[in-house]
C-alpha atoms as a PDB file:
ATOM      1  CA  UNK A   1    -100.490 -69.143  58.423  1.00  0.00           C
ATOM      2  CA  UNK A   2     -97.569 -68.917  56.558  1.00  0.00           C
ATOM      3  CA  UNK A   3     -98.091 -70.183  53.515  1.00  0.00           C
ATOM      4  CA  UNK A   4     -96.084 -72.316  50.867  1.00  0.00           C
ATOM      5  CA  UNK A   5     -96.570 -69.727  47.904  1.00  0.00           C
ATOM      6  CA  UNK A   6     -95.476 -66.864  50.208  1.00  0.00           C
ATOM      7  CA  UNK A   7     -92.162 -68.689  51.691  1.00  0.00           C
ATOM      8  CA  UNK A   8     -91.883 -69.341  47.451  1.00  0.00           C
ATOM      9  CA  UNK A   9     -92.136 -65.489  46.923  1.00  0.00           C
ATOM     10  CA  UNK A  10     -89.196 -64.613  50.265  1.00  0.00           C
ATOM     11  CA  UNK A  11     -86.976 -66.960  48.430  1.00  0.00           C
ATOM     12  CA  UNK A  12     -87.636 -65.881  45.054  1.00  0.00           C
ATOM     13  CA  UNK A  13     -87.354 -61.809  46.635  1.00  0.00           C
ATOM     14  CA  UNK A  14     -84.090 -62.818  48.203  1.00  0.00           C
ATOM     15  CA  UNK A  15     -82.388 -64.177  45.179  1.00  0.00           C
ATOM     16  CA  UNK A  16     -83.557 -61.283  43.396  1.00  0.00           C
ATOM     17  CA  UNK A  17     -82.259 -59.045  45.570  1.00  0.00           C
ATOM     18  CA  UNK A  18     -78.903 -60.581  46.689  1.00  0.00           C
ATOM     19  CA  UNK A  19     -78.212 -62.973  43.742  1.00  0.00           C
ATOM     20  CA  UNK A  20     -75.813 -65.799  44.187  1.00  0.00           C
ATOM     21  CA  UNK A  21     -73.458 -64.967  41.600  1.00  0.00           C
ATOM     22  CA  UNK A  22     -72.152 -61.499  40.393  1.00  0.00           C
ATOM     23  CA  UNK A  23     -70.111 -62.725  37.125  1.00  0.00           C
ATOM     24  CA  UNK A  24     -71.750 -62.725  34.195  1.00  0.00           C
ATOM     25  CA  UNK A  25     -73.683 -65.089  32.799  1.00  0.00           C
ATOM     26  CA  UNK A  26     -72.154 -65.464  29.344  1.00  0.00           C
ATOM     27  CA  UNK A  27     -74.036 -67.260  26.457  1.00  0.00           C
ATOM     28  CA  UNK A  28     -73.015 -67.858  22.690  1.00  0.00           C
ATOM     29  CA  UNK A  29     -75.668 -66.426  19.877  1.00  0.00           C
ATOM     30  CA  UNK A  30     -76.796 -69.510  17.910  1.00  0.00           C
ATOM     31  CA  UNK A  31     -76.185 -70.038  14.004  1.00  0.00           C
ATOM     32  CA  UNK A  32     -78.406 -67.321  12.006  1.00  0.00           C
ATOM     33  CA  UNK A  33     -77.361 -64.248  14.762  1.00  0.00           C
ATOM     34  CA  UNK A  34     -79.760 -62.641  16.666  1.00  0.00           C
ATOM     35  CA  UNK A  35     -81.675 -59.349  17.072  1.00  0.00           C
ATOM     36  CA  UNK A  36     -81.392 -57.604  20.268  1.00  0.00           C
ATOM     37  CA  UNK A  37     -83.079 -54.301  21.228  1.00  0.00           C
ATOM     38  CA  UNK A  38     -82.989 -53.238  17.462  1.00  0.00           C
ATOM     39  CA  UNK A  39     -79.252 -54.985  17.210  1.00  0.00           C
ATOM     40  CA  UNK A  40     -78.449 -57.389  15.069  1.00  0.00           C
ATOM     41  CA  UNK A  41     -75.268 -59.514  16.903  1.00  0.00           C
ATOM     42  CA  UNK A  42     -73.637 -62.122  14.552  1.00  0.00           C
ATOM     43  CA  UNK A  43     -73.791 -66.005  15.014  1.00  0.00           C
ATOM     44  CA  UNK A  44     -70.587 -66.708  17.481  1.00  0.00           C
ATOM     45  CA  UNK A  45     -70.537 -63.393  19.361  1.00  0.00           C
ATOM     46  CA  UNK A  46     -70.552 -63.754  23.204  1.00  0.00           C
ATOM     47  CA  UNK A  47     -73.624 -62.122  24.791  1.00  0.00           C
ATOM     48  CA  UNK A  48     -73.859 -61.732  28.444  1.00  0.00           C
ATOM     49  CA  UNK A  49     -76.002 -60.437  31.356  1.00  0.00           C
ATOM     50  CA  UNK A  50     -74.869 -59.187  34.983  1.00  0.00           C
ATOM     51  CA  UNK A  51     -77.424 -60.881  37.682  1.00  0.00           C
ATOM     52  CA  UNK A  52     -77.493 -57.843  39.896  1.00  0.00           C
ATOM     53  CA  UNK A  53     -78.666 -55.955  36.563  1.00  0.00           C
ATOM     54  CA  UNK A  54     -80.818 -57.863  35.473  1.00  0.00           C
ATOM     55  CA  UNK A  55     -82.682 -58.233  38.734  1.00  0.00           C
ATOM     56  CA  UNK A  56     -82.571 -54.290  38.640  1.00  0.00           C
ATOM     57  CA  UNK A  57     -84.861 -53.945  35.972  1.00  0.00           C
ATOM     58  CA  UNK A  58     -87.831 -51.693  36.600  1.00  0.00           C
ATOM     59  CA  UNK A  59     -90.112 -53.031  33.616  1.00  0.00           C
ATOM     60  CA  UNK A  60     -89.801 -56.323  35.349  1.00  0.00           C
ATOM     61  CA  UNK A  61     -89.780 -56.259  38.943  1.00  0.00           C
ATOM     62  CA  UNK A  62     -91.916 -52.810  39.025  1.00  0.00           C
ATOM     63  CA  UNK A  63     -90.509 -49.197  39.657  1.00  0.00           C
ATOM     64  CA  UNK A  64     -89.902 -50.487  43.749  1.00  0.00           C
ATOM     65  CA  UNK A  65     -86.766 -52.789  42.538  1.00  0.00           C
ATOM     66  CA  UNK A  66     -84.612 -51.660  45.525  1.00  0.00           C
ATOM     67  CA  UNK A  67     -86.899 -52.756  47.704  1.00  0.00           C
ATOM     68  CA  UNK A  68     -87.556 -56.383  49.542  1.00  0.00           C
ATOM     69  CA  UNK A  69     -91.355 -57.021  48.542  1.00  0.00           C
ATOM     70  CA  UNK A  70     -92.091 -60.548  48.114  1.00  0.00           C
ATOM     71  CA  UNK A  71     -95.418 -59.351  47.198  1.00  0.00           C
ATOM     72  CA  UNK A  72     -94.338 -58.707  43.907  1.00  0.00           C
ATOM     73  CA  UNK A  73     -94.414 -62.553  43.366  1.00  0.00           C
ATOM     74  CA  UNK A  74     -97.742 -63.075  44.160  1.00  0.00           C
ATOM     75  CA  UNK A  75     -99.691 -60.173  43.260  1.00  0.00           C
ATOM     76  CA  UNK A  76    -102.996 -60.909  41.412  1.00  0.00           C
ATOM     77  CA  UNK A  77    -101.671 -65.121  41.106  1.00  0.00           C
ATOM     78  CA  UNK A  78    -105.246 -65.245  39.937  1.00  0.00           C
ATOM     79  CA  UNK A  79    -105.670 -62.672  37.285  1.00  0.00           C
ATOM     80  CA  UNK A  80    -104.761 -63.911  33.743  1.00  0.00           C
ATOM     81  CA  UNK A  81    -102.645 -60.497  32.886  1.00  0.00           C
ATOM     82  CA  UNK A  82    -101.048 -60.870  36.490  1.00  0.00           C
ATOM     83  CA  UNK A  83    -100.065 -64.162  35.987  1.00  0.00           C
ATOM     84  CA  UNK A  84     -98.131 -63.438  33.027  1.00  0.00           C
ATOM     85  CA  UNK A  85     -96.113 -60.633  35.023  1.00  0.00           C
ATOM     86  CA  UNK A  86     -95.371 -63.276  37.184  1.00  0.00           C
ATOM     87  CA  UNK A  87     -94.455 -65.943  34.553  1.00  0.00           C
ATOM     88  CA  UNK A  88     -92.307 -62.834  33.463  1.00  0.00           C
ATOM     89  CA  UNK A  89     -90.780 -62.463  36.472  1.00  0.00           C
ATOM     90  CA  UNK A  90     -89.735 -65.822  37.069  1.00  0.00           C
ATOM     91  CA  UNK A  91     -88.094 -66.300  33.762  1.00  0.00           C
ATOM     92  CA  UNK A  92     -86.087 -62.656  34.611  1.00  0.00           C
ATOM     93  CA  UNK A  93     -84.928 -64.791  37.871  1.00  0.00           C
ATOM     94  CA  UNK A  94     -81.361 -65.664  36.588  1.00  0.00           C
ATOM     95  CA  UNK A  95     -80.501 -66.905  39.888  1.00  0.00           C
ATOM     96  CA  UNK A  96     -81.385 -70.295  39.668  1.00  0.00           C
ATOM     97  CA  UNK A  97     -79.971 -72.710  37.199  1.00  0.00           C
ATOM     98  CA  UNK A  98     -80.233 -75.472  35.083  1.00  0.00           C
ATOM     99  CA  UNK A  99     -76.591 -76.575  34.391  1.00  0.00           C
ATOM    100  CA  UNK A 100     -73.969 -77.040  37.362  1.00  0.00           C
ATOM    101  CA  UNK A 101     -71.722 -74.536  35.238  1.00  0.00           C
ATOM    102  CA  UNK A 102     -73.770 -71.949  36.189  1.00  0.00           C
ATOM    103  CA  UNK A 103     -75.443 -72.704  39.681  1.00  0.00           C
ATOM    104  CA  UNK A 104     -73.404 -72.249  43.107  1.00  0.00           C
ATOM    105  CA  UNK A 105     -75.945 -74.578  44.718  1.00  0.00           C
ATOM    106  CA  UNK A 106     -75.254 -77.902  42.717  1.00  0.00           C
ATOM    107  CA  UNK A 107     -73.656 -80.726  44.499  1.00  0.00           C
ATOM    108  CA  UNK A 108     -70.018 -81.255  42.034  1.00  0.00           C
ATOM    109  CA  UNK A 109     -70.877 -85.336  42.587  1.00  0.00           C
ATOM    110  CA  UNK A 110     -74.244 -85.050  40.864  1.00  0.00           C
ATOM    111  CA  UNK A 111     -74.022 -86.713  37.469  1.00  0.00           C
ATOM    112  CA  UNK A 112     -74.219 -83.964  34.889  1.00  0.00           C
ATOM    113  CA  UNK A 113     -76.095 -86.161  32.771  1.00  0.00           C
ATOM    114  CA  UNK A 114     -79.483 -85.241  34.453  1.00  0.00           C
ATOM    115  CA  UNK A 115     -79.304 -81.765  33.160  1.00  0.00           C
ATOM    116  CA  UNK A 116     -80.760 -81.228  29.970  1.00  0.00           C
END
């Protein structure tokens, strides 16, 4: 039977694969700067991050990231060091959002005011 976690992992896998947006996804650093991958980047600097990239990312989604494998979303879902690879994973998963600025999928007539 076709489970609800495995349809879960196809969708996740496909929006991985074929995100819904190929802009980037720009954000502002926050008041003190930031350190990123040894670089310091000054408070007001725009910082961004390609979906398609990001998705790409081999230390993530495994040394297979070409490749349509659902599995990877459910492997070991019962292991404590597994479930943090997943956990990983999902907050890698730019291609959901949680502000209608960002997300394709939002209906424009929902009140903005729900998101947070």
């Amino acid at each position: 039977m076709f489970s609800l976690h495995r349809s879960s992992a196809v969708v996740n896998e496909a929006l991985r694969i074929h995100p819904p947006t190929g802009f980037i996804l720009e954000r502002v650093v926050p008041t003190g700067g930031v350190v990123l991958s040894g670089r310091f980047i000054p408070a007001g600097t725009v910082v961004g991050v390609n979906a398609w990239v990001l998705h790409r990312n081999q230390q993530v989604f495994g040394p297979d990231v070409e490749t349509f494998r659902p599995e990877r979303w459910l492997e070991g879902e019962n292991e404590s060091n597994s479930s943090a690879k997943i956990a990983e994973r999902q907050r890698n998963l730019v291609a959901v959002c949680s502000t209608p600025s960002l997300c394709v999928t939002i209906d424009p007539y929902i009140p903005t005011s729900i998101y947070p």
